[in-house]
Protein backbone atom coordinates (compact mmCIF):
# COMPACT_ATOMS: atom_id res chain seq x y z
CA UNK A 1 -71.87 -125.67 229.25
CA UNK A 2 -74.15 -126.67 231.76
CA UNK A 3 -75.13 -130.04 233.64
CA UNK A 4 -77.56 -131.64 235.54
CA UNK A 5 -76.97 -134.17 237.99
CA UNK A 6 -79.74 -136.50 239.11
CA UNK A 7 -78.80 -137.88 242.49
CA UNK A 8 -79.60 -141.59 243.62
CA UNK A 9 -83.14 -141.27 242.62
CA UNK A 10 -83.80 -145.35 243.03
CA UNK A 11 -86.78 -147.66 244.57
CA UNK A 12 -85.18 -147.63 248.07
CA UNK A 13 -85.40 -144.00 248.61
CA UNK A 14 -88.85 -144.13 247.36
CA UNK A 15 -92.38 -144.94 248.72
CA UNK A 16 -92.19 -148.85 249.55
CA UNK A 17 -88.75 -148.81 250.03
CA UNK A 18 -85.89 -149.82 252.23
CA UNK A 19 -84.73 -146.46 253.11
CA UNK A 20 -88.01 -144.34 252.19
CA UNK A 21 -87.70 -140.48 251.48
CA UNK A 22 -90.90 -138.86 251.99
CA UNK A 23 -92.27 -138.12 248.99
CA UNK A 24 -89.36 -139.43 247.06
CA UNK A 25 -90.92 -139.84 243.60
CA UNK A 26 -91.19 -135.93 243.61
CA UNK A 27 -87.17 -136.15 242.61
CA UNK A 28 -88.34 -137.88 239.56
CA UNK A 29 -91.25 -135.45 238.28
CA UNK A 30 -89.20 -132.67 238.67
CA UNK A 31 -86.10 -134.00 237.18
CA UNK A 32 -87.76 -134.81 234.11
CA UNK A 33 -89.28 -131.73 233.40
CA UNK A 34 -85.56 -130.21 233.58
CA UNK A 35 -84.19 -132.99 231.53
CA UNK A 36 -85.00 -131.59 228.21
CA UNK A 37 -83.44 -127.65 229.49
CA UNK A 38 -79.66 -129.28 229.44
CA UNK A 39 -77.10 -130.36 227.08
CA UNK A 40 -76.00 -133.05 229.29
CA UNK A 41 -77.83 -135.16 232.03
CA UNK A 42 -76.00 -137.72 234.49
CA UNK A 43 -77.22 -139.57 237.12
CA UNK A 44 -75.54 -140.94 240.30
CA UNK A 45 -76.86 -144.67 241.52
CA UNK A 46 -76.07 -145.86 244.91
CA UNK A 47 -74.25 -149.70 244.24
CA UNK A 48 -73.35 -150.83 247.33
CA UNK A 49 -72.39 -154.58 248.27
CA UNK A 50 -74.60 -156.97 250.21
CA UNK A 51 -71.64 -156.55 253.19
CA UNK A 52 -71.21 -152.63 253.00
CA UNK A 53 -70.05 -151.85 256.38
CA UNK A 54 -72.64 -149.23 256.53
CA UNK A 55 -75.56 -151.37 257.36
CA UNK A 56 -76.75 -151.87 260.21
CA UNK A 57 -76.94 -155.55 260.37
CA UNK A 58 -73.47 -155.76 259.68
CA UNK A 59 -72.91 -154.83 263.38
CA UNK A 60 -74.05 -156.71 266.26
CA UNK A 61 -76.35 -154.84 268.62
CA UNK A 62 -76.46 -151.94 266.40
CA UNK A 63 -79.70 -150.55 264.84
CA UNK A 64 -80.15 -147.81 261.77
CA UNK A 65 -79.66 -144.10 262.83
CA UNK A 66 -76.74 -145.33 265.29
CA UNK A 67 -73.28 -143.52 265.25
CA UNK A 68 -69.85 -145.67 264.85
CA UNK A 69 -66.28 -145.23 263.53
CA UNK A 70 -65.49 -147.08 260.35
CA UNK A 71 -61.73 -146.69 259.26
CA UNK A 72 -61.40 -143.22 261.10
CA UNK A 73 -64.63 -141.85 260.00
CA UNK A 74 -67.82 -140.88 261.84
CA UNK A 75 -70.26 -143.52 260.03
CA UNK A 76 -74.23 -143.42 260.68
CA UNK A 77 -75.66 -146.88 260.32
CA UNK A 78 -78.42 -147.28 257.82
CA UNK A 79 -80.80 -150.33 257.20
CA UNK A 80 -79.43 -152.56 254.10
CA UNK A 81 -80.57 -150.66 250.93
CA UNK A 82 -79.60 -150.11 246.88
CA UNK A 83 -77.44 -153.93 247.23
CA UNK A 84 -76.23 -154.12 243.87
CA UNK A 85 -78.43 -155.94 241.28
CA UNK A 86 -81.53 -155.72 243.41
CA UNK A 87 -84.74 -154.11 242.86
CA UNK A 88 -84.29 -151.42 245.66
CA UNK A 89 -80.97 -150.45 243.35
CA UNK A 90 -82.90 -149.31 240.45
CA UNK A 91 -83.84 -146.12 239.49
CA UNK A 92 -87.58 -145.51 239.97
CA UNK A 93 -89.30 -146.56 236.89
CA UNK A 94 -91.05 -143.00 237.06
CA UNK A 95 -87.69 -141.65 235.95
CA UNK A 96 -86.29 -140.57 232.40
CA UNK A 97 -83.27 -142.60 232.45
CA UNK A 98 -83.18 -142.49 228.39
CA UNK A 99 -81.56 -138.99 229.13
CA UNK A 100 -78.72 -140.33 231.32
CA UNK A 101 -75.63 -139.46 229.04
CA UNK A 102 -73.85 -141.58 231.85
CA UNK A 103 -74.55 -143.31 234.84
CA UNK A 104 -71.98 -143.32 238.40
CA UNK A 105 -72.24 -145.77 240.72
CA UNK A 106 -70.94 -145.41 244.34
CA UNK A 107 -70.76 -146.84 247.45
CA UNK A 108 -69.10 -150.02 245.95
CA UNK A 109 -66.10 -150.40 248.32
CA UNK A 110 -67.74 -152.13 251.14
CA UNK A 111 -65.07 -150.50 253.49
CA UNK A 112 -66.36 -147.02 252.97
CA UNK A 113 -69.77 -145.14 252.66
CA UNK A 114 -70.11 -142.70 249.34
CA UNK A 115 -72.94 -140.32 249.83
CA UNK A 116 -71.54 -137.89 247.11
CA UNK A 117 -71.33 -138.36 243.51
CA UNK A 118 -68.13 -137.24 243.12
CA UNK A 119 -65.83 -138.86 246.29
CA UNK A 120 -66.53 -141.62 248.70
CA UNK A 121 -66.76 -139.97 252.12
CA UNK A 122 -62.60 -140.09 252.89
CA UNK A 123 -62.23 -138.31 250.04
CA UNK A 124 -60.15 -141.25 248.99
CA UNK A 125 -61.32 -142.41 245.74
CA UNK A 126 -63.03 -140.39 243.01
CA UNK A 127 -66.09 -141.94 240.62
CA UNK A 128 -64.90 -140.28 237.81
CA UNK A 129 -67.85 -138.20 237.34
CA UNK A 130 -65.78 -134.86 238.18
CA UNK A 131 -63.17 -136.02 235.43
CA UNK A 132 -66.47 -136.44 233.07
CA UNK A 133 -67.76 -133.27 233.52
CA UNK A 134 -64.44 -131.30 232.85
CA UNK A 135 -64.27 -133.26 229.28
CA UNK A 136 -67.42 -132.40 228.47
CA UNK A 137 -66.60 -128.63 229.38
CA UNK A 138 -69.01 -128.03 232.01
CA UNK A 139 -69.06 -125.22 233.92
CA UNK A 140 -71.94 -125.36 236.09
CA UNK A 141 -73.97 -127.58 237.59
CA UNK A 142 -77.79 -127.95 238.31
CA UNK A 143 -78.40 -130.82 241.36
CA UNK A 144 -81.63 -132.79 241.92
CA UNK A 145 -82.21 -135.73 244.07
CA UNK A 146 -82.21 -137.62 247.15
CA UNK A 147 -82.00 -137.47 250.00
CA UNK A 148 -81.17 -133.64 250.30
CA UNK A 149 -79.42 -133.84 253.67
CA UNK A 150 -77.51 -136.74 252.72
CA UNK A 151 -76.56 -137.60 249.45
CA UNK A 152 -77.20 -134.86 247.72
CA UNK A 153 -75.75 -132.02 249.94
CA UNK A 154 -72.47 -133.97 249.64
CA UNK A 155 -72.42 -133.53 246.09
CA UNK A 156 -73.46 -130.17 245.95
CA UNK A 157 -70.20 -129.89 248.13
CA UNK A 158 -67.94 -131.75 246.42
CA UNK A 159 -69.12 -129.81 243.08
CA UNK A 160 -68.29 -126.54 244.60
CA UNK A 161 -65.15 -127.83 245.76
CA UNK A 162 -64.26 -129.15 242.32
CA UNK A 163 -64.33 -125.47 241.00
CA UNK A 164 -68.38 -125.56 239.75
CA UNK A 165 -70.98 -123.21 239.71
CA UNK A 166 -73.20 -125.01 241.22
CA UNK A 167 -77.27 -124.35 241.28
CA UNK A 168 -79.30 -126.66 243.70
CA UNK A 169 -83.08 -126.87 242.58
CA UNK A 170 -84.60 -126.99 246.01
CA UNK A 171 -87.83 -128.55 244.80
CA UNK A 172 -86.14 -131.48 243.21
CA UNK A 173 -85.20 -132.99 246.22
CA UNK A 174 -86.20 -134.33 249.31
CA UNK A 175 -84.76 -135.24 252.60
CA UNK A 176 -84.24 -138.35 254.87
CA UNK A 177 -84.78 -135.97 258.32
CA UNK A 178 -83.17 -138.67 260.62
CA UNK A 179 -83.60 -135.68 262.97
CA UNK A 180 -85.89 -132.67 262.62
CA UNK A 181 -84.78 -129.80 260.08
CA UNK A 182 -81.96 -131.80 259.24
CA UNK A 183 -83.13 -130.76 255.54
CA UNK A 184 -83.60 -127.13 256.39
CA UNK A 185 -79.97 -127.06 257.89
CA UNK A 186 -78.59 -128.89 254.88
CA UNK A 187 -79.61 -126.11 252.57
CA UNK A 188 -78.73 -123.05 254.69
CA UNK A 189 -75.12 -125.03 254.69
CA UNK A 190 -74.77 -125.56 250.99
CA UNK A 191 -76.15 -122.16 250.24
CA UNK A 192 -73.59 -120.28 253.13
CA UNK A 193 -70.61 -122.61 250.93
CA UNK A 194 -72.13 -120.72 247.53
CA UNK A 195 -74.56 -122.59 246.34
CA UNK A 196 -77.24 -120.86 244.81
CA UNK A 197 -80.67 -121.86 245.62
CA UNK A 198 -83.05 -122.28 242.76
CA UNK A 199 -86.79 -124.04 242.00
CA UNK A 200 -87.47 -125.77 238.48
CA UNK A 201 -89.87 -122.90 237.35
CA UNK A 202 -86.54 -120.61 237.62
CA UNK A 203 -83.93 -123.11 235.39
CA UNK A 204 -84.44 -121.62 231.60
């Protein structure tokens, strides 16, 4: 049985929003067109907490894009987005959420940053959505979303880890680029890890 997981695809990452994706609301076209090819669609939603450490204006001096340690882990700074029960923190209303089987939220332990869907970034607590698949007897995996380089590479990792196939669909997805090609090195990294590389037009 086969999956597919639609990745944080919410108002913030979008045009207008606090953390804008260019050409975010791509995600959503593609994903629905795929939503109809698979027995089972889940989505990931990024829930954080007005305080989460990971914001930028949670440090003094600091400013989104800026590098710091939080609890022994390299943590970039980003400006406040997806605060739980806010309008950035919905998915875009372009997107099929009627097909969400289930939804995971992450990034809820204001301690610790979560950009996959599987594992907050210590690898220290799970979402559940791992645990979910394996009930439902999935065996692979078919990833769309944003960003690519962030949130979405992480779960692409975190599915291969968790024994997967795992297909990303390339065109489903776009990328923050907080530096140049950051999205172009993403991919080569997920794909040299065993992901294969697909577009929509190739998922039957």
């Amino acid at each position: 049985m086969r999956a597919l997981i639609c990745v944080d695809i919410q108002n913030d990452f979008c045009p207008g929003g606090a953390l804008e994706v260019k050409d975010g609301l791509a995600a959503a076209e593609v994903a629905n067109q795929l939503m109809d090819r698979f027995d089972l669609v889940v989505a990931t939603q990024d829930w954080h907490p007005a305080n989460h450490k990971s914001f930028a204006a949670m440090h003094p001096w600091r400013r989104p894009g800026d590098v710091i340690e939080l609890n022994g882990l390299e943590q970039i700074l980003w400006p406040i987005h997806c605060v739980q029960g806010s309008f950035g923190a919905e998915f875009v209303r372009e997107l099929r959420t009627d097909a969400f089987e289930k939804v995971f939220v992450k990034g809820t332990d204001p301690e610790i940053d979560s950009y996959s869907g599987f594992f907050d970034n210590g690898h220290r607590k799970a979402t559940g959505l791992g645990d979910y698949l394996k009930e439902k007897g999935v065996e692979e995996v078919y990833i769309v979303g944003l960003a690519l380089d962030v949130c979405v590479k992480f779960t692409v990792l975190d599915a291969l880890e968790l024994g997967f196939k795992t297909y990303l669909v390339e065109d489903g997805c776009r990328g923050v680029n907080l530096k140049p090609k950051d999205s172009d090195r993403a991919v080569m990294e997920m794909k040299e890890k065993g992901t294969i590389i697909v577009t929509a037009a190739e998922v039957d």
